[in-house]
C-alpha atoms as a PDB file:
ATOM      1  CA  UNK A   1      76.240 -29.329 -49.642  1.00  0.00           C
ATOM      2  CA  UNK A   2      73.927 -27.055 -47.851  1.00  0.00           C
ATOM      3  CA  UNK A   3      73.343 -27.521 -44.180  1.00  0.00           C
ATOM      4  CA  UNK A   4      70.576 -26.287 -41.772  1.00  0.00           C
ATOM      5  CA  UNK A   5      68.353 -26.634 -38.561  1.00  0.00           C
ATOM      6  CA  UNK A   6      64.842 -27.449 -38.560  1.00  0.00           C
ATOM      7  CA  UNK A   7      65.050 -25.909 -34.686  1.00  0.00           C
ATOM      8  CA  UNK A   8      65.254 -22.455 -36.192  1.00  0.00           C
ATOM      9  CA  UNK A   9      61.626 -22.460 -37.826  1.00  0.00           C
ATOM     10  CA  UNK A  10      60.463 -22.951 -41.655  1.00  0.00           C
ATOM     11  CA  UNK A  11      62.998 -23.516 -44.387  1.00  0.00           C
ATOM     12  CA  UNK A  12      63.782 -20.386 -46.273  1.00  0.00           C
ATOM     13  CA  UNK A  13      62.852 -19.250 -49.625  1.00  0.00           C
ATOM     14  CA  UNK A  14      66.499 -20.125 -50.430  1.00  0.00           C
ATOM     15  CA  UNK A  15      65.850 -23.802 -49.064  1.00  0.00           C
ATOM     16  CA  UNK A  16      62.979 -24.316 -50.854  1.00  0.00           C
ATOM     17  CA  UNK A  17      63.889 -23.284 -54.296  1.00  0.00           C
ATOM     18  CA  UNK A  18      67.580 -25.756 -53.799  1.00  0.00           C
ATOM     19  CA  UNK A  19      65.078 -28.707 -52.925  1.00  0.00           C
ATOM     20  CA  UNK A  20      62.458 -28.163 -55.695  1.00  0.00           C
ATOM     21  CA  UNK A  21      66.253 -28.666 -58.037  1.00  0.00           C
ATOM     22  CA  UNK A  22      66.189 -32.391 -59.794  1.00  0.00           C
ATOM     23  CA  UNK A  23      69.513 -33.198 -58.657  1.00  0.00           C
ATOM     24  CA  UNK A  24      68.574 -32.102 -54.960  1.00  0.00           C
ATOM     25  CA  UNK A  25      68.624 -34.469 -52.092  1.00  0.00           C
ATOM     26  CA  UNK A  26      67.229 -34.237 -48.878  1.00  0.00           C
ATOM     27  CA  UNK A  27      68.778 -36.104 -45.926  1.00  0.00           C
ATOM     28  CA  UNK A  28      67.051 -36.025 -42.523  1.00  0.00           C
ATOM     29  CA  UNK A  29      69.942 -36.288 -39.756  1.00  0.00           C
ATOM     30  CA  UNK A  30      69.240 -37.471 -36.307  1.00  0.00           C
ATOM     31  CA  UNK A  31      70.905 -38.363 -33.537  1.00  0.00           C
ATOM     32  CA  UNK A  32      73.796 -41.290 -33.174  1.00  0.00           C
ATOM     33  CA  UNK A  33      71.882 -44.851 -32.856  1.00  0.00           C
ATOM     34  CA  UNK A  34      73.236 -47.505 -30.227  1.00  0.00           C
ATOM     35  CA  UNK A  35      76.227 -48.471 -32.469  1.00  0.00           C
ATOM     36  CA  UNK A  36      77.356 -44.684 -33.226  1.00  0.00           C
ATOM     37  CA  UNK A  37      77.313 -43.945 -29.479  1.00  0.00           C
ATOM     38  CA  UNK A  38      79.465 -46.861 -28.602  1.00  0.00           C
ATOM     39  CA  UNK A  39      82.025 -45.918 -31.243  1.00  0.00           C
ATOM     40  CA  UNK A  40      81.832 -42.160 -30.354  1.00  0.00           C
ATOM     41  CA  UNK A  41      82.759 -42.952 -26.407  1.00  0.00           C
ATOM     42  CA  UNK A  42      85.461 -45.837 -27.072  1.00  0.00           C
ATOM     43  CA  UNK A  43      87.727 -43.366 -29.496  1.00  0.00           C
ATOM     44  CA  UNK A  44      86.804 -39.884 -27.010  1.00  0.00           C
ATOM     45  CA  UNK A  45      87.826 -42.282 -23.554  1.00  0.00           C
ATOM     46  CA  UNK A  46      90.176 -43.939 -25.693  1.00  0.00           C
ATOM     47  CA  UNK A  47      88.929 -46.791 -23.784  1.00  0.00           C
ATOM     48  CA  UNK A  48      85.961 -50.095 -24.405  1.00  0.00           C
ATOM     49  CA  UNK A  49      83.036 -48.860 -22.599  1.00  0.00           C
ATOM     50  CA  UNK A  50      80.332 -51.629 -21.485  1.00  0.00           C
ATOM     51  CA  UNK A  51      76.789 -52.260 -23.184  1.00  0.00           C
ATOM     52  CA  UNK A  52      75.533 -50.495 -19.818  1.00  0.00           C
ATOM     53  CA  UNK A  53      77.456 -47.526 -20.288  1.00  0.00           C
ATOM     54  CA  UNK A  54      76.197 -47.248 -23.554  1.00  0.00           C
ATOM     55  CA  UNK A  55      72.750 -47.642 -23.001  1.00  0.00           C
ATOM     56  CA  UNK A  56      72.693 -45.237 -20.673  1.00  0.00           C
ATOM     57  CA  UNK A  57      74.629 -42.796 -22.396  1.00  0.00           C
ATOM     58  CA  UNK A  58      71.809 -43.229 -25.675  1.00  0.00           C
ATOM     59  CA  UNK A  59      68.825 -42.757 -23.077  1.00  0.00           C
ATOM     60  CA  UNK A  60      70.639 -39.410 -21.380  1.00  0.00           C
ATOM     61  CA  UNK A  61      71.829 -38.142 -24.694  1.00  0.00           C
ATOM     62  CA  UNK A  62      69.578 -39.074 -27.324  1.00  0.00           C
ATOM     63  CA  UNK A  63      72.324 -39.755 -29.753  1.00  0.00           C
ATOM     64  CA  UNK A  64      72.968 -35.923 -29.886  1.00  0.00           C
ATOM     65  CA  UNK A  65      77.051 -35.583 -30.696  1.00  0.00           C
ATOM     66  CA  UNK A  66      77.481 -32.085 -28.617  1.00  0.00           C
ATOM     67  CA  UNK A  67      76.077 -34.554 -25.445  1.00  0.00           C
ATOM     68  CA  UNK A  68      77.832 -37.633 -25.986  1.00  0.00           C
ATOM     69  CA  UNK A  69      80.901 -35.621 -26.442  1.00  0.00           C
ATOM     70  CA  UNK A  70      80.336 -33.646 -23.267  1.00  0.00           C
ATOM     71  CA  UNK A  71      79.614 -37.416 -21.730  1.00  0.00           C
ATOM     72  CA  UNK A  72      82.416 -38.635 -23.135  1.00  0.00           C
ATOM     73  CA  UNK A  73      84.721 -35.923 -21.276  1.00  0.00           C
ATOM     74  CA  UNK A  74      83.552 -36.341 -17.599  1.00  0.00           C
ATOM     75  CA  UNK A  75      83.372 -40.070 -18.115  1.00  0.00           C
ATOM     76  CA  UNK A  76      87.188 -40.542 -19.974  1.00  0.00           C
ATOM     77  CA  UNK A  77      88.258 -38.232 -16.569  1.00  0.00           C
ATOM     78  CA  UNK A  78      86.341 -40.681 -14.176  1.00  0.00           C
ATOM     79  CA  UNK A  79      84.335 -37.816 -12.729  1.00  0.00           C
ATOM     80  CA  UNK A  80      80.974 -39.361 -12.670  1.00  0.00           C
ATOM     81  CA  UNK A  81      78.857 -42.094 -13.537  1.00  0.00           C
ATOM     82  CA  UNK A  82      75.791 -40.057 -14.628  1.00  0.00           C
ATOM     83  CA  UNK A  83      76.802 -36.506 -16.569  1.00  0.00           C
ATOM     84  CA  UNK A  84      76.074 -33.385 -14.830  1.00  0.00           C
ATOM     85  CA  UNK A  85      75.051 -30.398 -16.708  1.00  0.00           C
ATOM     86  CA  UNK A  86      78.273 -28.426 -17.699  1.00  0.00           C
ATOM     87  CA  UNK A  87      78.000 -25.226 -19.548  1.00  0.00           C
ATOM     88  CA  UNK A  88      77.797 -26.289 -22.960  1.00  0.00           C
ATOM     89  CA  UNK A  89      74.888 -28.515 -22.488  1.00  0.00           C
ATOM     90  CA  UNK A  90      72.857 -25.626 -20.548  1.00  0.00           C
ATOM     91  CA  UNK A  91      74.141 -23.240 -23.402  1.00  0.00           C
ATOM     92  CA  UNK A  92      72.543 -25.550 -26.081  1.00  0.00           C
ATOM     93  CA  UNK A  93      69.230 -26.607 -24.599  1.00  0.00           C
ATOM     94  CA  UNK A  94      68.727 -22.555 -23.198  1.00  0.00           C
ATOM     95  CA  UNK A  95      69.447 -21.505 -26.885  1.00  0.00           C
ATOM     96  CA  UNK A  96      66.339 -23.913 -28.095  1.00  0.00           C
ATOM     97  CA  UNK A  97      64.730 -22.453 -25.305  1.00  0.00           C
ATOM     98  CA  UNK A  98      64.677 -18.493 -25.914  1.00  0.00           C
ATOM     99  CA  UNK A  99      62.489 -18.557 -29.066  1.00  0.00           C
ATOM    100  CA  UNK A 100      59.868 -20.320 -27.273  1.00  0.00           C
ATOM    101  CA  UNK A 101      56.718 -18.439 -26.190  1.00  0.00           C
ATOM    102  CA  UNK A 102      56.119 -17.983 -22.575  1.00  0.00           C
ATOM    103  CA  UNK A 103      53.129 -20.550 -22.516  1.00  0.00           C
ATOM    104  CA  UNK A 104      55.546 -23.350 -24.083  1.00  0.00           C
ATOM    105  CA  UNK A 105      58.079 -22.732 -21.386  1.00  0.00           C
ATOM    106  CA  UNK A 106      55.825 -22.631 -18.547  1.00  0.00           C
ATOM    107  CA  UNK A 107      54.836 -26.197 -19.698  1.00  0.00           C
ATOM    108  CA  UNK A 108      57.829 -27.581 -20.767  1.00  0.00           C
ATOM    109  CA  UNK A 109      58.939 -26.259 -16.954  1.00  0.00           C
ATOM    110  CA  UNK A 110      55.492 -28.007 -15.396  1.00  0.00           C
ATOM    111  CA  UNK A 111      56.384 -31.262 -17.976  1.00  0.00           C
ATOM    112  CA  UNK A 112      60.112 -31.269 -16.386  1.00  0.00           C
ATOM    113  CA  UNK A 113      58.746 -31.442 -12.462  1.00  0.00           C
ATOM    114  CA  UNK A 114      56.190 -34.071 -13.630  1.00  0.00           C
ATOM    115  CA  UNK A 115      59.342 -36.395 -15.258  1.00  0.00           C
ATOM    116  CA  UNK A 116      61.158 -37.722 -18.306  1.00  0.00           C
ATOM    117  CA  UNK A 117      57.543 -38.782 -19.520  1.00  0.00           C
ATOM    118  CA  UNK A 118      53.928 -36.776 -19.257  1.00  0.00           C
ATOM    119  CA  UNK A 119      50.512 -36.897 -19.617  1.00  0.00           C
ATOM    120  CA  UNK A 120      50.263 -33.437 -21.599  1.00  0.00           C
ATOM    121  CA  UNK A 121      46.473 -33.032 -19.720  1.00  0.00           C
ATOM    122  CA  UNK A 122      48.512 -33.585 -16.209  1.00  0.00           C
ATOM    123  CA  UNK A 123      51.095 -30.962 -17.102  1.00  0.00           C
ATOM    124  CA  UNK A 124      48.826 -28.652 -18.623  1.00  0.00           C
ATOM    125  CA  UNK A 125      46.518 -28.604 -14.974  1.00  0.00           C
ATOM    126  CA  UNK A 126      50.288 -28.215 -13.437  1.00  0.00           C
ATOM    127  CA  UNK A 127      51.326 -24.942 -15.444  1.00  0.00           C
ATOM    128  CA  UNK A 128      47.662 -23.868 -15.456  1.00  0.00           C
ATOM    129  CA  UNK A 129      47.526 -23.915 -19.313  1.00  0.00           C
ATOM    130  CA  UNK A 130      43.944 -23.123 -21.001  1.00  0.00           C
ATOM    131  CA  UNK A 131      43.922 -25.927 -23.262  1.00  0.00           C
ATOM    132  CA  UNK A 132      44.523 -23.643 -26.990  1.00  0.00           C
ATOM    133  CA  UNK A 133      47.685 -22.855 -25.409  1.00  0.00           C
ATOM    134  CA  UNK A 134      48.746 -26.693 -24.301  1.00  0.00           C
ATOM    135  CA  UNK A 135      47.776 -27.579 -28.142  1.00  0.00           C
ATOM    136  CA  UNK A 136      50.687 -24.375 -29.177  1.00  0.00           C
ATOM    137  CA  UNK A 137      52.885 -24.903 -26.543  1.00  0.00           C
ATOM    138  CA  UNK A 138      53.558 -28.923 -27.893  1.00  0.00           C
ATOM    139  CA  UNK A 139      53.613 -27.943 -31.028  1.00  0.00           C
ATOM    140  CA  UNK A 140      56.604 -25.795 -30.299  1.00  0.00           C
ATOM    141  CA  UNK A 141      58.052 -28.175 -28.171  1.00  0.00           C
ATOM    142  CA  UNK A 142      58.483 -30.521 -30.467  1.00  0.00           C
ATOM    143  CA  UNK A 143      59.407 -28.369 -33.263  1.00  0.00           C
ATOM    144  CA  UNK A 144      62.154 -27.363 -31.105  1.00  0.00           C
ATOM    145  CA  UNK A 145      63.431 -30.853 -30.756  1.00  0.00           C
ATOM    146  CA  UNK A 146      62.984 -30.942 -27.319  1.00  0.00           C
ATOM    147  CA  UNK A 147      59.973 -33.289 -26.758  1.00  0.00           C
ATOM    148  CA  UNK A 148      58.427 -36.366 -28.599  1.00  0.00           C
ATOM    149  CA  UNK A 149      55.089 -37.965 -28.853  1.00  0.00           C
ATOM    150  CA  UNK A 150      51.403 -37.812 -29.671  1.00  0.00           C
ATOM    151  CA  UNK A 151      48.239 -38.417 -28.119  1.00  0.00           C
ATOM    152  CA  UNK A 152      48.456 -38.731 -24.448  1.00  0.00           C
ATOM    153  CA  UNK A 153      52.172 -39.787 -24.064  1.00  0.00           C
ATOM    154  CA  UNK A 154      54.877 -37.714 -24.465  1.00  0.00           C
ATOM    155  CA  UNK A 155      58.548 -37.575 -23.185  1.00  0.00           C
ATOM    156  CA  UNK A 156      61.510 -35.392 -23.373  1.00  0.00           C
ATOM    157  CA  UNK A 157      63.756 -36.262 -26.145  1.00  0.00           C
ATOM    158  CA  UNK A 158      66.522 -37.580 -23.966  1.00  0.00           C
ATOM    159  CA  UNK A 159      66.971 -36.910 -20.197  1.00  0.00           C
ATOM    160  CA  UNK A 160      69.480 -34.226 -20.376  1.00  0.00           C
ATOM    161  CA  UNK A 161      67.302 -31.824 -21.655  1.00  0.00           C
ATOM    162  CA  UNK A 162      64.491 -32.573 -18.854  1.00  0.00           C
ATOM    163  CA  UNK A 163      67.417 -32.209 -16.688  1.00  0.00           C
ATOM    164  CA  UNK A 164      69.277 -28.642 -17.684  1.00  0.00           C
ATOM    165  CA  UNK A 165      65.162 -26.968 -17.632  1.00  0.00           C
ATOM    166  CA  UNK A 166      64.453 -28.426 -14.382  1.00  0.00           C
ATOM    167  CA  UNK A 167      67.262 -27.342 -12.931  1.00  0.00           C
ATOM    168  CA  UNK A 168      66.438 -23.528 -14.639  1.00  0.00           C
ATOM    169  CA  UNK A 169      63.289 -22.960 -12.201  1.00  0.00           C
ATOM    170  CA  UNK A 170      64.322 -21.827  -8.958  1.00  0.00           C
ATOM    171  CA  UNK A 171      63.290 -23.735  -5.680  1.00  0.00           C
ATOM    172  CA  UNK A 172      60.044 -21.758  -5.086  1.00  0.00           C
ATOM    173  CA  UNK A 173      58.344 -22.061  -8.591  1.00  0.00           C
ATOM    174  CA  UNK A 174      59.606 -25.580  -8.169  1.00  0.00           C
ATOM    175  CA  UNK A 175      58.256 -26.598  -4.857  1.00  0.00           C
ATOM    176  CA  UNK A 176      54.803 -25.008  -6.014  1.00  0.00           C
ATOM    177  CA  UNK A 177      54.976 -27.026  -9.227  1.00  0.00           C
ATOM    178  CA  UNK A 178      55.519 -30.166  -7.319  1.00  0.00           C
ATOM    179  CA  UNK A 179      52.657 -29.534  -4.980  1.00  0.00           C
ATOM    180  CA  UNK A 180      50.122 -28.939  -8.110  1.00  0.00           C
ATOM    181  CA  UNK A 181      51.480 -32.124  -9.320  1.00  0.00           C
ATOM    182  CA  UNK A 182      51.205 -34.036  -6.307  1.00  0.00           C
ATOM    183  CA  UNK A 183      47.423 -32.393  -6.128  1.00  0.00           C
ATOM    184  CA  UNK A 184      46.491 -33.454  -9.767  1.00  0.00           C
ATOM    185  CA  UNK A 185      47.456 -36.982  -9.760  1.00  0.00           C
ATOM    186  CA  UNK A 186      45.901 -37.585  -6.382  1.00  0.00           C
ATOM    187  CA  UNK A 187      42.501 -35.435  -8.004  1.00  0.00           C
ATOM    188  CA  UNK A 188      42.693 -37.534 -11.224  1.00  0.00           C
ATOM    189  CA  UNK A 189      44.738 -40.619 -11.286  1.00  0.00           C
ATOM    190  CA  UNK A 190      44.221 -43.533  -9.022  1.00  0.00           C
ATOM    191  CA  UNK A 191      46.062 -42.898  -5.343  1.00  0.00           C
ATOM    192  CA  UNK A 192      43.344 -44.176  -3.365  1.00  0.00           C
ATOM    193  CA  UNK A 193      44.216 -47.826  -5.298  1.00  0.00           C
ATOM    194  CA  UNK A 194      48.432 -47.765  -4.488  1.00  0.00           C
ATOM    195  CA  UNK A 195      48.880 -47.046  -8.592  1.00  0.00           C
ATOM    196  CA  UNK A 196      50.128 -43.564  -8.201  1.00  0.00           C
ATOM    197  CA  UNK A 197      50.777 -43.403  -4.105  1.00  0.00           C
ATOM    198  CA  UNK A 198      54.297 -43.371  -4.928  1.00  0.00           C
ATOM    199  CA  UNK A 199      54.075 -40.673  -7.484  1.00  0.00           C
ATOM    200  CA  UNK A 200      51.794 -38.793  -5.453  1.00  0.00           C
ATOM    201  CA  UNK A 201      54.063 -38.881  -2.487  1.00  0.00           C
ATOM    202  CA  UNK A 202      57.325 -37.968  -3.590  1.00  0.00           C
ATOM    203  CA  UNK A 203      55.207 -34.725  -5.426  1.00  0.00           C
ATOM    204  CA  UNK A 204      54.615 -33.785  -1.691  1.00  0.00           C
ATOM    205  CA  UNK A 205      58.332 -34.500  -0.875  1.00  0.00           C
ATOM    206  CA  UNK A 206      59.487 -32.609  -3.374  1.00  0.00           C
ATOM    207  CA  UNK A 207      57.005 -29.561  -2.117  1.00  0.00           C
ATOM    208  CA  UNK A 208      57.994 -30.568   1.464  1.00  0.00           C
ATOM    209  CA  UNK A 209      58.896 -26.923   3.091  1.00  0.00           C
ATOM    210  CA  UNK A 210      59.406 -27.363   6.917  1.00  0.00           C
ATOM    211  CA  UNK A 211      56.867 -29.865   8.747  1.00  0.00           C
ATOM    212  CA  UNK A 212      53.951 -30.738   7.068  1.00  0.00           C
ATOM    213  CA  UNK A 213      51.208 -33.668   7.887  1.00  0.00           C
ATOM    214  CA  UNK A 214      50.216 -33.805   4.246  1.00  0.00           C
ATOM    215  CA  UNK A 215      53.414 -34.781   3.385  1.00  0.00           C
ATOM    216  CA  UNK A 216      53.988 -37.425   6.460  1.00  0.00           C
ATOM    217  CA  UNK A 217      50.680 -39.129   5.499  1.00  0.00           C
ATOM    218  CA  UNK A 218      51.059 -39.530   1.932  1.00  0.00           C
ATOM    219  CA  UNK A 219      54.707 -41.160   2.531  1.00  0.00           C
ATOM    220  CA  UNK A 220      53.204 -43.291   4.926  1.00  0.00           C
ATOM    221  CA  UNK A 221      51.341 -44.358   2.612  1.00  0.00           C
ATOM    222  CA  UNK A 222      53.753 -44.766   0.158  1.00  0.00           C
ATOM    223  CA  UNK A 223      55.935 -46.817   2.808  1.00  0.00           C
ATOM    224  CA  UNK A 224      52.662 -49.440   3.483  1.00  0.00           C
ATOM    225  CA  UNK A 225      52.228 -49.721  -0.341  1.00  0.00           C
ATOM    226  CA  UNK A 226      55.964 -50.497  -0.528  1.00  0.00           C
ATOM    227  CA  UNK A 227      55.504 -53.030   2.217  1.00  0.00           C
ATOM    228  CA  UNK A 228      52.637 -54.773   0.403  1.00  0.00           C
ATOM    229  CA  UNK A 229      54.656 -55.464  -2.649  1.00  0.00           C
ATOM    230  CA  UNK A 230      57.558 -56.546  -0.611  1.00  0.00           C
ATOM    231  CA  UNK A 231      60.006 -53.814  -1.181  1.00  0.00           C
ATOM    232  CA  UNK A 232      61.324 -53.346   2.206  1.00  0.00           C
ATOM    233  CA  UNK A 233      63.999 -51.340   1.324  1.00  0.00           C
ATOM    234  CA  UNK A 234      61.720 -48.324  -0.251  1.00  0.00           C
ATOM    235  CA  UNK A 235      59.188 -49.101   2.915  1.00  0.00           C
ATOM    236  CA  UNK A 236      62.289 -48.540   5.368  1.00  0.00           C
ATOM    237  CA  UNK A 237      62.961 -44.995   3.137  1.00  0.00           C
ATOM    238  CA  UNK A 238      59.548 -43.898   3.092  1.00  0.00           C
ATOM    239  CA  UNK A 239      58.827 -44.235   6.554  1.00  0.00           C
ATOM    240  CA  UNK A 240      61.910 -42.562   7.380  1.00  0.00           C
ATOM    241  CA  UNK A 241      60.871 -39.935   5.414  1.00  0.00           C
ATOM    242  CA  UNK A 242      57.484 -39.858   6.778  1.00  0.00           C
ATOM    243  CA  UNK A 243      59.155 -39.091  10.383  1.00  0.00           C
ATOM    244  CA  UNK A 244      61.158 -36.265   9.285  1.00  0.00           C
ATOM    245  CA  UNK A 245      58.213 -34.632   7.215  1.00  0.00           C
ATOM    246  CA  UNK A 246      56.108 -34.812  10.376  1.00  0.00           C
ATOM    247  CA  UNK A 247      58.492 -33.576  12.686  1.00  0.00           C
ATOM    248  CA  UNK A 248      57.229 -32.121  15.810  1.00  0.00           C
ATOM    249  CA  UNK A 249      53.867 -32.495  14.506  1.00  0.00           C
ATOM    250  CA  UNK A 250      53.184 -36.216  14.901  1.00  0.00           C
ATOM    251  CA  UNK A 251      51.440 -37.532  17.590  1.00  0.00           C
ATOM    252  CA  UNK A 252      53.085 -40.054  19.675  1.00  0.00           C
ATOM    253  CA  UNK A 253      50.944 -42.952  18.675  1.00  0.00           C
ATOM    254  CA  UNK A 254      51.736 -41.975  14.899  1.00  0.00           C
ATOM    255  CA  UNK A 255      55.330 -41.447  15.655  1.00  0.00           C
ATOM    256  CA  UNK A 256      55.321 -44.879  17.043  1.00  0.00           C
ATOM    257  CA  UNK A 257      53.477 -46.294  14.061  1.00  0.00           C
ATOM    258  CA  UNK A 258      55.998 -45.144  11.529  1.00  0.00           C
ATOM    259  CA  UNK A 259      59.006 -45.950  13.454  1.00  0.00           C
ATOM    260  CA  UNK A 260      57.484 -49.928  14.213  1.00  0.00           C
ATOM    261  CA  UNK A 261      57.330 -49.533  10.096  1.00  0.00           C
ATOM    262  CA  UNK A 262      61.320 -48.919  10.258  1.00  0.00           C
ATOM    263  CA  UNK A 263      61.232 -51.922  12.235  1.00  0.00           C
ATOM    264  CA  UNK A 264      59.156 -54.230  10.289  1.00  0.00           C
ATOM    265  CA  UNK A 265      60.772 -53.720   6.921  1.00  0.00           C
ATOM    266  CA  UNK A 266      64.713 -53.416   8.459  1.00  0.00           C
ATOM    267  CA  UNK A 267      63.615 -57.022   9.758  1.00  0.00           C
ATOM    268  CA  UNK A 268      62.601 -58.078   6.454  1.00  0.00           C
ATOM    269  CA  UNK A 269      65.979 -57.483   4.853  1.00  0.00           C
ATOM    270  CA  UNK A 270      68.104 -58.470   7.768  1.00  0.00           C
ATOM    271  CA  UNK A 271      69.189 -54.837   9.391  1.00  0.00           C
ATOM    272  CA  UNK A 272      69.249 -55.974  12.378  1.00  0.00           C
ATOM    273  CA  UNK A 273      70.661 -53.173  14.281  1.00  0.00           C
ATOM    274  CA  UNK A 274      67.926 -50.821  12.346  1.00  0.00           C
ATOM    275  CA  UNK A 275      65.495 -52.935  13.773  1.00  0.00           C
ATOM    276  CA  UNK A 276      66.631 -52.465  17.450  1.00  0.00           C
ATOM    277  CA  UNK A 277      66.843 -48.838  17.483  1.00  0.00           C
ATOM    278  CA  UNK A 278      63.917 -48.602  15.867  1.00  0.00           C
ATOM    279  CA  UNK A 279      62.164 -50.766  18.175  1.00  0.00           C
ATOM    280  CA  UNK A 280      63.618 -49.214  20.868  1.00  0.00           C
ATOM    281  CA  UNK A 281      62.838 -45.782  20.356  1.00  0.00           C
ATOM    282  CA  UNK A 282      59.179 -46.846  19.919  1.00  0.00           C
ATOM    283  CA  UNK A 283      59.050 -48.233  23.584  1.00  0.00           C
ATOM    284  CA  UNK A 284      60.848 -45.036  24.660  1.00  0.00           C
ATOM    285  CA  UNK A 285      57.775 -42.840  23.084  1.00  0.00           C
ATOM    286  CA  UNK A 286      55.594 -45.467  23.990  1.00  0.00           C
ATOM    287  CA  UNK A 287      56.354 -45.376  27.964  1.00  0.00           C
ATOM    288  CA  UNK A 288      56.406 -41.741  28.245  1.00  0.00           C
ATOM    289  CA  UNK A 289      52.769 -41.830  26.605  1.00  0.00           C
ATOM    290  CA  UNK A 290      51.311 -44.877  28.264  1.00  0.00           C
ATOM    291  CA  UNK A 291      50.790 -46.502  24.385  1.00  0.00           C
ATOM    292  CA  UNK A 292      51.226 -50.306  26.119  1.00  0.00           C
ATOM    293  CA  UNK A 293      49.880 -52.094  23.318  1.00  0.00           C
ATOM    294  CA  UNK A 294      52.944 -49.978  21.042  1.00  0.00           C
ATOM    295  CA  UNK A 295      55.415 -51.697  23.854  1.00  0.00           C
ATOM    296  CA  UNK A 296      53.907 -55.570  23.131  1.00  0.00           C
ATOM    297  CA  UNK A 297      53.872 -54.810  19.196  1.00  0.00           C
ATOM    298  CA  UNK A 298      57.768 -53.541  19.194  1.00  0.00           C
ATOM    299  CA  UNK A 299      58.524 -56.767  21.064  1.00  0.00           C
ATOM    300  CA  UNK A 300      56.408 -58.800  18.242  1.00  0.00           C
ATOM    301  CA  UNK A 301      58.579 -57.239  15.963  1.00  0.00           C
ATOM    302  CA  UNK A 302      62.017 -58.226  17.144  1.00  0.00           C
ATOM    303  CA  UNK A 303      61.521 -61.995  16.340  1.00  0.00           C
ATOM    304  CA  UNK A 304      63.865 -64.216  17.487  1.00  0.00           C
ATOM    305  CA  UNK A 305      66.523 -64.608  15.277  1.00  0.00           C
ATOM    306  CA  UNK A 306      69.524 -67.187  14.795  1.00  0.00           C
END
């Protein structure tokens, strides 16, 4: 029995001339299916793990033994519910990562800010790729095992891997990554329509460094899309992030806007005491800046309840 990686390149000359033999088989291994990855965890946690647990631990892993093993570990200790990168995981992905040319990196680092899946165009415009060297740098990507697809879809072969190179580029390369991201989708995709507001938002988030209006407005309007399909929760988060990403640089009126936000979705899922202070802050920033009409709408919004 011979083994060997496909990761490493082109079979050998050695390879070759054992599979042109007629009593040579070839066998294509991948990773564990659904059923192997249930088995794997129940004997390494010596315990039954739940179809949810399993599913999740296919999507992070991929199947790959080294990763479900690793899984396995932190989840038979009760450490976490999600893996974190240990050292063996960043070992393995970084050693599939140091043959790779500097253009594949770059946009497998670009692919890993833009998430788990990727328009190859959209990451491309993110690592500012000519387009002869997005067309090599998939090509290695995939030969490496460490992304899937064709055509314009493509994903990382299971989250982990995403994870361990996103967490390799360092907060500034990030945070400029984020804002060509957040800069490319709004330029190309369809913001303007609520499709990729959300996208386009938490881009800027991610970017955020210090105060910064661009980043206020586009969570605002990530918090009134959120409203409008009745997901108060996320509206309540996104204006609250809105706030802090304006800081001292919001008006009063548009301080008072976004908090009345807080106010409108807390009501919606019954925070009542989020509501109030809320609400009450509003009419603070409202009196000190002569904003009546801010005053009548905070009282609109604590409806009588009960």
């Amino acid at each position: 029995q011979v083994n060997c990686r496909e990761l490493v390149g082109r079979p050998g000359a050695v390879l070759l001339d054992l599979c042109r033999t007629p009593a040579a088989r070839t066998i294509a291994l991948g990773g564990l299916g659904r059923a192997g990855v249930r088995a794997a965890l129940d004997v390494l946690t010596d315990a039954p793990v739940d179809d949810e647990a399993v599913e999740s631990a296919h999507e992070l892993t991929g199947g790959n033994p080294l990763f479900v093993m690793e899984l396995a570990r932190q989840l038979g200790r009760g450490e976490v519910d999600r893996p974190v990168l240990t050292p063996s995981i960043r070992d393995a992905i970084d050693a599939r990562l140091v043959a790779r040319s500097p253009s594949c990196v770059r946009l497998l680092r670009a692919a890993s800010v833009v998430g788990q899946q990727f328009l190859p165009d959209l990451a491309a415009e993110v690592a500012e790729l000519a387009r002869a060297e997005l067309r090599t740098g998939l090509d290695e990507a995939a030969t490496a095992g460490l992304i899937d697809g064709t055509g314009e879809q493509y994903r990382f072969a299971h989250a982990l891997i995403r994870d361990a190179i996103l967490a390799g580029v360092d907060p500034g390369e990030r945070s400029a990554l984020h804002r060509r991201a957040a800069e490319a989708i709004a330029r190309h995709g369809r913001a303007s329509t609520g499709a990729d507001t959300f996208a386009v938002a938490q881009h800027w988030l991610e970017a955020a460094e210090g105060d910064d209006p661009e980043v206020a407005a586009w969570s605002g309007r990530a918090a009134d899309a959120a409203m409008r399909q009745l997901a108060y929760e996320d509206a309540a988060r996104w204006y609250r992030a809105a706030l802090r990403a304006g800081g001292a640089l919001l008006a009063p009126a548009d301080r008072c806007r976004l908090l009345l936000g807080i106010g409108a979705a807390t009501n919606r899922f019954g925070d009542l005491s989020a509501r109030l202070t809320a609400c009450m802050e509003a009419v603070e920033i409202a009196r000190s800046a002569g904003l009546i009409d801010v005053i009548a709408q905070a009282a609109l919004t604590m409806e009588p309840t009960g």
